[in-house]
C-alpha atoms as a PDB file:
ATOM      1  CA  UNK A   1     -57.634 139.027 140.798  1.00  0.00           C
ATOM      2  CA  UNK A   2     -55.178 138.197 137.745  1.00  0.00           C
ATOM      3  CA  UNK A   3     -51.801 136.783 138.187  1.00  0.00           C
ATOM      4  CA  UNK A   4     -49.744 137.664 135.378  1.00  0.00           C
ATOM      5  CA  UNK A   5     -45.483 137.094 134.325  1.00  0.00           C
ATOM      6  CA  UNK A   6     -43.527 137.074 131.128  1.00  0.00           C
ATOM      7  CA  UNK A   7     -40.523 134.531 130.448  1.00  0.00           C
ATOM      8  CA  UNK A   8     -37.503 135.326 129.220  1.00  0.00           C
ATOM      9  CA  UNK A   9     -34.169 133.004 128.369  1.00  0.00           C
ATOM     10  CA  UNK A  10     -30.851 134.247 128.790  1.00  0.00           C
ATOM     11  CA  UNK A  11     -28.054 133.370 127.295  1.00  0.00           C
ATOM     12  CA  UNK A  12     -24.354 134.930 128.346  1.00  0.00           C
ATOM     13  CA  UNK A  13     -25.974 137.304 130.227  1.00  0.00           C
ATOM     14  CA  UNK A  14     -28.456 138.931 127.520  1.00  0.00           C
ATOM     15  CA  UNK A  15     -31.805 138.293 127.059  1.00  0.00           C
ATOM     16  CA  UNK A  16     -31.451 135.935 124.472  1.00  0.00           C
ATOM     17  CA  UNK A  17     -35.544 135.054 123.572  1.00  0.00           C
ATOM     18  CA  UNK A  18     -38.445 136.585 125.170  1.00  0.00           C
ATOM     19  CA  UNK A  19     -41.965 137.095 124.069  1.00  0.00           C
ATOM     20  CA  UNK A  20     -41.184 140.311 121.835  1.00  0.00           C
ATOM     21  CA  UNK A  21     -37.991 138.376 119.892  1.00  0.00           C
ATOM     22  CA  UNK A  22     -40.411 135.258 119.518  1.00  0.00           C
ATOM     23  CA  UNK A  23     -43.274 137.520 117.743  1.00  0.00           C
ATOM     24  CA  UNK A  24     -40.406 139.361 115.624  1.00  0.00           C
ATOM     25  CA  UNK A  25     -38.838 135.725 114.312  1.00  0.00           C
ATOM     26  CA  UNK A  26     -42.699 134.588 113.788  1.00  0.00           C
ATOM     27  CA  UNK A  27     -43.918 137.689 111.570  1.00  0.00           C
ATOM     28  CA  UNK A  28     -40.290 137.032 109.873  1.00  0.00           C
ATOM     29  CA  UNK A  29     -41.175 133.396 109.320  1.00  0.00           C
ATOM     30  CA  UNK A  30     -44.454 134.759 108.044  1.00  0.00           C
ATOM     31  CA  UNK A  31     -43.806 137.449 105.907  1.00  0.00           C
ATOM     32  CA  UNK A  32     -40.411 136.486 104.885  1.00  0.00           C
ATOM     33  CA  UNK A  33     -38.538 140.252 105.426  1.00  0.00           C
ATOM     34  CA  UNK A  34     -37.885 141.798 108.205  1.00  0.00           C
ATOM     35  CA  UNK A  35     -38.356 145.471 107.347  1.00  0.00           C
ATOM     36  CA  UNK A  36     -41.880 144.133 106.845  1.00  0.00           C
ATOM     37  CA  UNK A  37     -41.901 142.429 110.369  1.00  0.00           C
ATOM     38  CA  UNK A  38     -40.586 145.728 111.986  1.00  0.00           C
ATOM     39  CA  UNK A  39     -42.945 147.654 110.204  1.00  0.00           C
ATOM     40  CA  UNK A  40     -46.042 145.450 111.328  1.00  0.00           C
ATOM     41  CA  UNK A  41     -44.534 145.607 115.419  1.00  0.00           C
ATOM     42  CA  UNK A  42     -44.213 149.299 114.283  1.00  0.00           C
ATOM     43  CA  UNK A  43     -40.502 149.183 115.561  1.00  0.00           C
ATOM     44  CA  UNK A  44     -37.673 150.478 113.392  1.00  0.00           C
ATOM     45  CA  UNK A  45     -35.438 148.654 111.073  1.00  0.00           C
ATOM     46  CA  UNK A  46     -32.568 148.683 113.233  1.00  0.00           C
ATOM     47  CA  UNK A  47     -33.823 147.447 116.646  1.00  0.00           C
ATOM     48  CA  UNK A  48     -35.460 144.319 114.428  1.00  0.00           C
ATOM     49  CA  UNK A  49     -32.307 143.939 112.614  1.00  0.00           C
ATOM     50  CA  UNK A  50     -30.057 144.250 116.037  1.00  0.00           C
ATOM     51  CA  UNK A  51     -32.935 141.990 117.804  1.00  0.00           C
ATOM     52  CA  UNK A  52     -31.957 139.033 115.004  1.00  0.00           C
ATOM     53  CA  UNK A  53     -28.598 139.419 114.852  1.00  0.00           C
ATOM     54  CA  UNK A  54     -28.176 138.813 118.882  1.00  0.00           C
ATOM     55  CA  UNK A  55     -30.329 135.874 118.820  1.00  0.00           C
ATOM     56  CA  UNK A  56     -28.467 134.479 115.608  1.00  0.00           C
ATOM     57  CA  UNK A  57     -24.783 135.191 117.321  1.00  0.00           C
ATOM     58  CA  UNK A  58     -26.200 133.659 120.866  1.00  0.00           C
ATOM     59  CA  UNK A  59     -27.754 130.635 119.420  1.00  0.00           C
ATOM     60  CA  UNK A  60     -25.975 127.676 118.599  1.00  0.00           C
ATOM     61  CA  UNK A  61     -26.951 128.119 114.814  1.00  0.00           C
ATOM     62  CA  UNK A  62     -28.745 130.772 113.062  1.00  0.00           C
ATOM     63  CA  UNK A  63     -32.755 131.671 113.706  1.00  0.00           C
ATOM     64  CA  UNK A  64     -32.807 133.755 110.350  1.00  0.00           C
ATOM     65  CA  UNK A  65     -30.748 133.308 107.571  1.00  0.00           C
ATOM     66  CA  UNK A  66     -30.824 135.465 104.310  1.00  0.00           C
ATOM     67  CA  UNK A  67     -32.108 133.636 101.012  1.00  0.00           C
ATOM     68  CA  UNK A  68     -31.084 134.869  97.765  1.00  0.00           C
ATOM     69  CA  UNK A  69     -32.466 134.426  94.442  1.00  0.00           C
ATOM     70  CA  UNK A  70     -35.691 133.466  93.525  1.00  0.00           C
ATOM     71  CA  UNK A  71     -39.163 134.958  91.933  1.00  0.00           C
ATOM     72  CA  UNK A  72     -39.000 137.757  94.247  1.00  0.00           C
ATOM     73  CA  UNK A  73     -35.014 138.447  94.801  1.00  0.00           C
ATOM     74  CA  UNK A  74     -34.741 136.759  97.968  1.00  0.00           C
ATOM     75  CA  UNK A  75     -35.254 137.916 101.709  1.00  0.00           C
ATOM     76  CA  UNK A  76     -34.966 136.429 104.766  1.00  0.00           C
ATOM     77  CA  UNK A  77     -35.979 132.869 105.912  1.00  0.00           C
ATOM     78  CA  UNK A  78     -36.404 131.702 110.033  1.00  0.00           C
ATOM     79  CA  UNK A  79     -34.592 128.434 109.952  1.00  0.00           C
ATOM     80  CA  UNK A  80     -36.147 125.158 111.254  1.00  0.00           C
ATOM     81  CA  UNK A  81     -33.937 126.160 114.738  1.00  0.00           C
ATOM     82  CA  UNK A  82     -35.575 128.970 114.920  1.00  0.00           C
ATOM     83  CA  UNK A  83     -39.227 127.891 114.098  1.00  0.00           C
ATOM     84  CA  UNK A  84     -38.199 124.892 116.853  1.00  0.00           C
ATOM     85  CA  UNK A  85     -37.217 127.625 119.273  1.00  0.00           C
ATOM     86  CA  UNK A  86     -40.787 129.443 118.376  1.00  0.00           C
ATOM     87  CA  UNK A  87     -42.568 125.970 118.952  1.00  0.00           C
ATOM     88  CA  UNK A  88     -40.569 125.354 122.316  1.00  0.00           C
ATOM     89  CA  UNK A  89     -41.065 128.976 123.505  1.00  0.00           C
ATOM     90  CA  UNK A  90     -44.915 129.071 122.960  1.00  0.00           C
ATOM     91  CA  UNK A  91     -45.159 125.974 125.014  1.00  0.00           C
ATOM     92  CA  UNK A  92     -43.364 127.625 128.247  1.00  0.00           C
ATOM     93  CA  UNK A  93     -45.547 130.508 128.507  1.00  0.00           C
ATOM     94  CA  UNK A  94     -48.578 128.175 127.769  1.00  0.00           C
ATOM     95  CA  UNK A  95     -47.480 125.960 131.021  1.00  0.00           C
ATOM     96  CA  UNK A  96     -46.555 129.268 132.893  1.00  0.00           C
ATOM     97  CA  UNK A  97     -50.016 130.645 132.153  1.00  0.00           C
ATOM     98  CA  UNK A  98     -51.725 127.719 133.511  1.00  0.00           C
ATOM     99  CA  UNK A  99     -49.681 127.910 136.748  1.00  0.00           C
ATOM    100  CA  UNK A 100     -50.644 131.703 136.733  1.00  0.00           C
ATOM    101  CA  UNK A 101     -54.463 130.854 136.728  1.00  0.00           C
ATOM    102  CA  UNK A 102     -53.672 128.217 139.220  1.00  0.00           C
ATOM    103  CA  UNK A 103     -53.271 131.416 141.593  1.00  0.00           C
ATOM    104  CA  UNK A 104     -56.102 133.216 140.898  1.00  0.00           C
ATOM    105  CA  UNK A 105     -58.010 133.511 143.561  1.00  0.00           C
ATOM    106  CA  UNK A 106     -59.023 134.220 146.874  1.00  0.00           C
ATOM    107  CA  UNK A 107     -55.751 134.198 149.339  1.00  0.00           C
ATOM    108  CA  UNK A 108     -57.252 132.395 151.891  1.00  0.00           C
ATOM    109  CA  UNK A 109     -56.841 129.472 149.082  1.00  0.00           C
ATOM    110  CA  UNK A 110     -53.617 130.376 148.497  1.00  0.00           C
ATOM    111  CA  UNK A 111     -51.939 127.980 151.157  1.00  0.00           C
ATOM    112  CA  UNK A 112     -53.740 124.901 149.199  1.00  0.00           C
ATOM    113  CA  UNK A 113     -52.907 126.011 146.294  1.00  0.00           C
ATOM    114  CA  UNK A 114     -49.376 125.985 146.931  1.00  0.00           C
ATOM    115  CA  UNK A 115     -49.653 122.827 148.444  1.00  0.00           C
ATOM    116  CA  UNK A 116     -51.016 121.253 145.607  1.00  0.00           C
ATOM    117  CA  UNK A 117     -48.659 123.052 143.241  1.00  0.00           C
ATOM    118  CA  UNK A 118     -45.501 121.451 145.331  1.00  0.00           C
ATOM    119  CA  UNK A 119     -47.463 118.220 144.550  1.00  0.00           C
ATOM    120  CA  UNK A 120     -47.176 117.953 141.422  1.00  0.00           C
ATOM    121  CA  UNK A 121     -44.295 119.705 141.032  1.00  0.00           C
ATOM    122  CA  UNK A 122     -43.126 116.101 143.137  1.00  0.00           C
ATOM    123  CA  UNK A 123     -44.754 113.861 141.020  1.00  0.00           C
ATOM    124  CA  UNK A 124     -43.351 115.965 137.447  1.00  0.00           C
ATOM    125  CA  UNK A 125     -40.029 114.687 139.352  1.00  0.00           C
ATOM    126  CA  UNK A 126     -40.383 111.452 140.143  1.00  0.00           C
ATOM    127  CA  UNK A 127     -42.333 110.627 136.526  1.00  0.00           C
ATOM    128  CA  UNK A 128     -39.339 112.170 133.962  1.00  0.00           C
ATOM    129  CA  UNK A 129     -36.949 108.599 133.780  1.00  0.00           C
ATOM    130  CA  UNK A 130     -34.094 108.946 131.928  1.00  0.00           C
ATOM    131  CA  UNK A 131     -33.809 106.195 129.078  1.00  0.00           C
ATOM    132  CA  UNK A 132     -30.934 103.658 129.615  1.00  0.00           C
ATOM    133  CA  UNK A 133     -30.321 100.016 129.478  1.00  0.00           C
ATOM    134  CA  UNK A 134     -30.853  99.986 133.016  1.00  0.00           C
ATOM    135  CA  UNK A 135     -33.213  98.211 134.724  1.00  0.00           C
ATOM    136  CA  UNK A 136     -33.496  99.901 137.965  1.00  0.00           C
ATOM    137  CA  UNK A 137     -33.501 103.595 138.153  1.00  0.00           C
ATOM    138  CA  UNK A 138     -33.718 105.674 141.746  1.00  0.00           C
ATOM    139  CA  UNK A 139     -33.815 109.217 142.057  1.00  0.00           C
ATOM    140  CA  UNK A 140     -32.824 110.696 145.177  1.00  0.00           C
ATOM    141  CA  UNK A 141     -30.711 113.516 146.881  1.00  0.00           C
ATOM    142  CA  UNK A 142     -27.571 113.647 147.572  1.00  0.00           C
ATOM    143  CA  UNK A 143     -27.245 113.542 151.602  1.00  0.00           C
ATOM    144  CA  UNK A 144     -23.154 112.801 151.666  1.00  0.00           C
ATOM    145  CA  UNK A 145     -20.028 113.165 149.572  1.00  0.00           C
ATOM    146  CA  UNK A 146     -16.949 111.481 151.046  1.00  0.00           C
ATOM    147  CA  UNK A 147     -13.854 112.090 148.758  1.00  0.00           C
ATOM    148  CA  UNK A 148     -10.663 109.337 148.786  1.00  0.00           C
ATOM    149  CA  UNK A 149      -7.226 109.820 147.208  1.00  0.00           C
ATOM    150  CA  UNK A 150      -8.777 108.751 143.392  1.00  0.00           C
ATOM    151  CA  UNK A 151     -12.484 107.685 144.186  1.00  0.00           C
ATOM    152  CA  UNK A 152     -15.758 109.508 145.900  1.00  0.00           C
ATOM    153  CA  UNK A 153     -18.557 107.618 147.882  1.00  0.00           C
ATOM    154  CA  UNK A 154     -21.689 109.628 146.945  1.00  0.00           C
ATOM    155  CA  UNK A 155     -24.896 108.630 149.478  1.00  0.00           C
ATOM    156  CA  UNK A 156     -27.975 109.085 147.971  1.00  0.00           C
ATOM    157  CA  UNK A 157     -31.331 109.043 149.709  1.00  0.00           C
ATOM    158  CA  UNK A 158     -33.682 107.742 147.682  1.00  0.00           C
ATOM    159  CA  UNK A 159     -36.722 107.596 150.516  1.00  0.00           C
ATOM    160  CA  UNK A 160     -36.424 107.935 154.313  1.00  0.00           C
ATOM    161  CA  UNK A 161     -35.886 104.615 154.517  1.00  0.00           C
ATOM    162  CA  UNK A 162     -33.098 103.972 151.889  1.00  0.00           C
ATOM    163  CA  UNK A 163     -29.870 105.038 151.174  1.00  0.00           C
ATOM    164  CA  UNK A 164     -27.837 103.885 147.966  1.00  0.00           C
ATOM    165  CA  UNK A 165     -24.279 104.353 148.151  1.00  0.00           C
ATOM    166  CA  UNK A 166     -22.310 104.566 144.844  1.00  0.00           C
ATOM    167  CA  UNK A 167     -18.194 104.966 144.024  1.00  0.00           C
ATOM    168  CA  UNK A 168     -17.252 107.066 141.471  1.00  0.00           C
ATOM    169  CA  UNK A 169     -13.869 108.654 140.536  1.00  0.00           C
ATOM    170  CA  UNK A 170     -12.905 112.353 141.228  1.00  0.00           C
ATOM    171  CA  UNK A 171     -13.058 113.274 137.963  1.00  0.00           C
ATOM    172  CA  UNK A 172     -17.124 112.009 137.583  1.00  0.00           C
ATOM    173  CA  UNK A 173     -17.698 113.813 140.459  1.00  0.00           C
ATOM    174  CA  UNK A 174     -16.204 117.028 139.192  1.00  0.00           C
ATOM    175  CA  UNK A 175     -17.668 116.447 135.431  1.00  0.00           C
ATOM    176  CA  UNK A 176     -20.852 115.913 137.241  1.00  0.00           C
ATOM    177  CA  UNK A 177     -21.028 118.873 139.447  1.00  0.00           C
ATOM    178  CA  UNK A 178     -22.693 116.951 142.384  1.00  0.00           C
ATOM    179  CA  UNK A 179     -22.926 118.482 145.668  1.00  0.00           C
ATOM    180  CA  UNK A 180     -24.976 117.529 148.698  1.00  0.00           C
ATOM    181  CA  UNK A 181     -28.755 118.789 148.523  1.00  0.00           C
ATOM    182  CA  UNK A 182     -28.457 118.404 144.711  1.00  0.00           C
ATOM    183  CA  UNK A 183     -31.189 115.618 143.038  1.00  0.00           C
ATOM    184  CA  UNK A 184     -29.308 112.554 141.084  1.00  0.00           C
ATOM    185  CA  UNK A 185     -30.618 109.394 139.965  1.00  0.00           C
ATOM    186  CA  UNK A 186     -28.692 105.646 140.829  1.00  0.00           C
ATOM    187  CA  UNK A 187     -28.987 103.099 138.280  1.00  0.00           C
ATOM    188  CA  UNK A 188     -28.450 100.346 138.739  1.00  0.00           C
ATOM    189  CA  UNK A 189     -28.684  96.737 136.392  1.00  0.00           C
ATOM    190  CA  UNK A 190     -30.602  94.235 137.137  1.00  0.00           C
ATOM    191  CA  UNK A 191     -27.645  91.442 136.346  1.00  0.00           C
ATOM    192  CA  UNK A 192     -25.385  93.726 139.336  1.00  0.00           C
ATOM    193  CA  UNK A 193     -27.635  92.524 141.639  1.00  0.00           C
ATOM    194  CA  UNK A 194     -28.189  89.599 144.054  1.00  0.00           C
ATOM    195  CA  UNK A 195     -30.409  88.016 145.627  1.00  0.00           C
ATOM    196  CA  UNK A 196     -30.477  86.597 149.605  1.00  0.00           C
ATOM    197  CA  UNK A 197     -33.119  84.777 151.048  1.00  0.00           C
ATOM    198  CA  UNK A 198     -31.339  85.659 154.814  1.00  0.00           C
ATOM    199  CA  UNK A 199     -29.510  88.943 155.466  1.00  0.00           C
ATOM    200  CA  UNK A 200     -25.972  88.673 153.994  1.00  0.00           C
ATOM    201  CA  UNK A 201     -23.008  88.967 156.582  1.00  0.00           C
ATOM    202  CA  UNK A 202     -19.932  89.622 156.249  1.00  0.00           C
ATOM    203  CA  UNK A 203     -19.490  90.702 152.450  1.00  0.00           C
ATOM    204  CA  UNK A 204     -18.299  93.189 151.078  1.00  0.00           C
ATOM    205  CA  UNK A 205     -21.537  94.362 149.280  1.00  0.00           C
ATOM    206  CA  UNK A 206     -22.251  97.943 149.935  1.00  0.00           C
ATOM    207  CA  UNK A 207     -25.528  97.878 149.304  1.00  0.00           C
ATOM    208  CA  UNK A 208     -28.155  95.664 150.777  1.00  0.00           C
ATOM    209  CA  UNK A 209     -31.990  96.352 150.639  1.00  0.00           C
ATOM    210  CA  UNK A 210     -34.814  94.624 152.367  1.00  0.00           C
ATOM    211  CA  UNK A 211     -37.915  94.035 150.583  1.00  0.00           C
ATOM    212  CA  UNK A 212     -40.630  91.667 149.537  1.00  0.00           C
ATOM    213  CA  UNK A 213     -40.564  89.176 146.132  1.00  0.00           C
ATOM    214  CA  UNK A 214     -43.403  91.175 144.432  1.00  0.00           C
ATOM    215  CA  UNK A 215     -43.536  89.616 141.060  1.00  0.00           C
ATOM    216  CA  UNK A 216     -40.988  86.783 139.111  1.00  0.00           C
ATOM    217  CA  UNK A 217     -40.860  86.407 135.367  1.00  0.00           C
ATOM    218  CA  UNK A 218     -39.891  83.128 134.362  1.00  0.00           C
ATOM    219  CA  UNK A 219     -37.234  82.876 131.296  1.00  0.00           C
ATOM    220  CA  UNK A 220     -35.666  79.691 129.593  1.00  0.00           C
ATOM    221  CA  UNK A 221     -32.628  80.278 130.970  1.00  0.00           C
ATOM    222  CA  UNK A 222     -32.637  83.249 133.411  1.00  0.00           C
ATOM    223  CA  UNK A 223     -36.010  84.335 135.612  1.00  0.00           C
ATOM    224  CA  UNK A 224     -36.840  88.508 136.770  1.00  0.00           C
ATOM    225  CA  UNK A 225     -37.048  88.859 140.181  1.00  0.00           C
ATOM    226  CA  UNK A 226     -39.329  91.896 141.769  1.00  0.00           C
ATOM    227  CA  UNK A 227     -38.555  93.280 144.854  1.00  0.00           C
ATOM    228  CA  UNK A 228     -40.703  95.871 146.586  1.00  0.00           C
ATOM    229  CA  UNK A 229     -39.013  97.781 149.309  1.00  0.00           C
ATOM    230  CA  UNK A 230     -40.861 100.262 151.235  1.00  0.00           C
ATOM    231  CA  UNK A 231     -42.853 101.194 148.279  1.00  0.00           C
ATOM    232  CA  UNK A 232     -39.816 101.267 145.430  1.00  0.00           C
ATOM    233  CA  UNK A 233     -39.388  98.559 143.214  1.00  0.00           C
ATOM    234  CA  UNK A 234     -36.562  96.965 142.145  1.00  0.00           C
ATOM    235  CA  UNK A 235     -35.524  93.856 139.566  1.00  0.00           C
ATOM    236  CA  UNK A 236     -33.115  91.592 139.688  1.00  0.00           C
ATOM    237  CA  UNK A 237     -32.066  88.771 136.969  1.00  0.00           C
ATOM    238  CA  UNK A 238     -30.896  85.290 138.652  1.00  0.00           C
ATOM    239  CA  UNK A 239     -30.584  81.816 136.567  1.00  0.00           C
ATOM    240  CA  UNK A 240     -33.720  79.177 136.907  1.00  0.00           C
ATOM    241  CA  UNK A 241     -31.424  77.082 138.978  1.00  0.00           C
ATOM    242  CA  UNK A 242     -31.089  79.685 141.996  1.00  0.00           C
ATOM    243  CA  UNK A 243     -34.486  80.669 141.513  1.00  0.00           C
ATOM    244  CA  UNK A 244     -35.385  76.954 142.484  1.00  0.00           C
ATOM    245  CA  UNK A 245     -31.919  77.113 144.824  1.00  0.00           C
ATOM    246  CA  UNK A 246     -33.638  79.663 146.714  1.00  0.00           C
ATOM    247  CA  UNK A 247     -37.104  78.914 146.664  1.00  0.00           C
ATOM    248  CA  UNK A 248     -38.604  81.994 145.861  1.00  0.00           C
ATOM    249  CA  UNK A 249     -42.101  83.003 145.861  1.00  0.00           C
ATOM    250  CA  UNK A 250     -44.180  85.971 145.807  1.00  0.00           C
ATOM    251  CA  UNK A 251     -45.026  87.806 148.988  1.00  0.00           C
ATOM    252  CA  UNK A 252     -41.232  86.385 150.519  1.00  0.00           C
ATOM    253  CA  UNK A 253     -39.276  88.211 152.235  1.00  0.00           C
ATOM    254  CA  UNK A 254     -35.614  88.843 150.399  1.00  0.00           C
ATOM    255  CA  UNK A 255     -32.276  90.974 150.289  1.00  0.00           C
ATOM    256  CA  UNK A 256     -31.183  92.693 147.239  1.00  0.00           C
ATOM    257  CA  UNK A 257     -27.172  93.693 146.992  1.00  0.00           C
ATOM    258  CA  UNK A 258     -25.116  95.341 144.943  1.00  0.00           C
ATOM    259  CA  UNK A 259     -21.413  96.560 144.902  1.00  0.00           C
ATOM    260  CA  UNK A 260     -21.584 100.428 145.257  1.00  0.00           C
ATOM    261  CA  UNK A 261     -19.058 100.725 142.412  1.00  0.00           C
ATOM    262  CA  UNK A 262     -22.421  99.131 140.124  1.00  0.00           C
ATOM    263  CA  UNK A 263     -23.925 102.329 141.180  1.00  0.00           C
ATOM    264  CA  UNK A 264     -24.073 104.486 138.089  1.00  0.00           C
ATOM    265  CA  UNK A 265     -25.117 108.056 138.732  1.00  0.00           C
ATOM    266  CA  UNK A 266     -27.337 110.651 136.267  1.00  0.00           C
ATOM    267  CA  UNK A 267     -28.428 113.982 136.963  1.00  0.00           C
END
């Protein structure tokens, strides 16, 4: 048994690349003209002339550009956008075709497969950081959106046990698109956050996580405190002097908070 699919991109509602268009802009690219390209797809003048000119008017910049001059009078030229978009497009159907073999097979194996498949689909996830200044990074979902006259408190669950609560304004939220269900991350510095030896009472941090001190990085001035809690690990930056203050120590057990307005969120 084969399992077999084609991708295609849209843009504006047309098909803006597919496999055919990607061919077409690589015999182009190849042979320079695009009569010459048509003629080798054996497809007429017009449809490969039509085909170019959609994908030139939908893409940001031109895929094919006319060149003038030259030994042979000029022709047409696939620009480094469009050999990028050739590059990028052969790459998705080489990942789809390994998920289609990843099918093949008997349907009683079906069930694992798909298991597996949701797997790593989980672990893709969790792996692509983005790249900030910030030390800690969390991705979660979005389990609660609680909108105020200027500000919104956005709730995100990060693992079963842990919930990170951030304040944004209106406008974020809106720019942002979030909704509940939706996948965000929280970042969060490591100088935003500090660092209790006994659960902290009566402050007006919104966030407080329990954990244990899993690594510390002494500095000349300042010292990196680790923090595993159930499994995610988080840093936090403290002077020398409340590192001693505090006594800390690997394997003890701490409280990390942070002000949920020091909660910046990324999708």
């Amino acid at each position: 048994m084969q399992v077999q699919g084609r991708i295609w991109i849209k843009e504006q509602d047309k098909n803006f690349l597919g496999h055919g268009k990607i061919e077409l802009l690589e015999r182009i690219a190849k042979s320079g003209s695009i009569s010459k390209a048509a003629k080798e797809m054996r497809m007429s003048y017009k449809a490969a002339w039509d085909s170019v000119d959609l994908m030139n008017k939908v893409a940001s910049e031109p895929l094919v550009v006319r060149v003038t001059g030259g030994k042979g009078g000029g022709g047409t030229q696939v620009t480094q956008k469009g050999l990028e978009a050739i590059r990028i497009f052969r790459e998705m159907e080489r990942i789809s075709q390994e998920l289609y073999t990843l099918f093949e097979g008997d349907l009683e194996a079906w069930d694992s497969l798909l298991g597996k498949t949701k797997e790593s689909i989980q672990t893709i996830r969790r792996s692509v950081m983005l790249k900030t200044s910030a030390r800690n990074q969390l991705q979660g979902e979005i389990i609660a959106i609680k909108e105020g006259a200027v500000n919104a408190e956005v709730t995100l669950s990060v693992q079963d046990r842990i919930q990170i609560v951030s304040t944004i304004t209106l406008h974020s939220l809106k720019e942002l698109g979030l909704k509940v269900g939706m996948q965000a991350y929280a970042l969060i510095k490591a100088n935003w956050i500090v660092v209790f030896t006994q659960e902290p009472k009566g402050m007006s941090l919104r966030n407080c996580l329990c954990g244990e001190v899993s690594h510390l990085k002494d500095g000349a001035v300042n010292a990196e405190v680790s923090i595993n809690c159930n499994g995610t690990e988080l840093s936090a930056v403290v002077t020398e002097d409340s590192k001693t203050n505090l006594a800390l120590k690997v394997g003890q057990k701490v409280w990390f908070g942070f002000k949920a307005n020091n909660v910046i969120l990324g999708i």
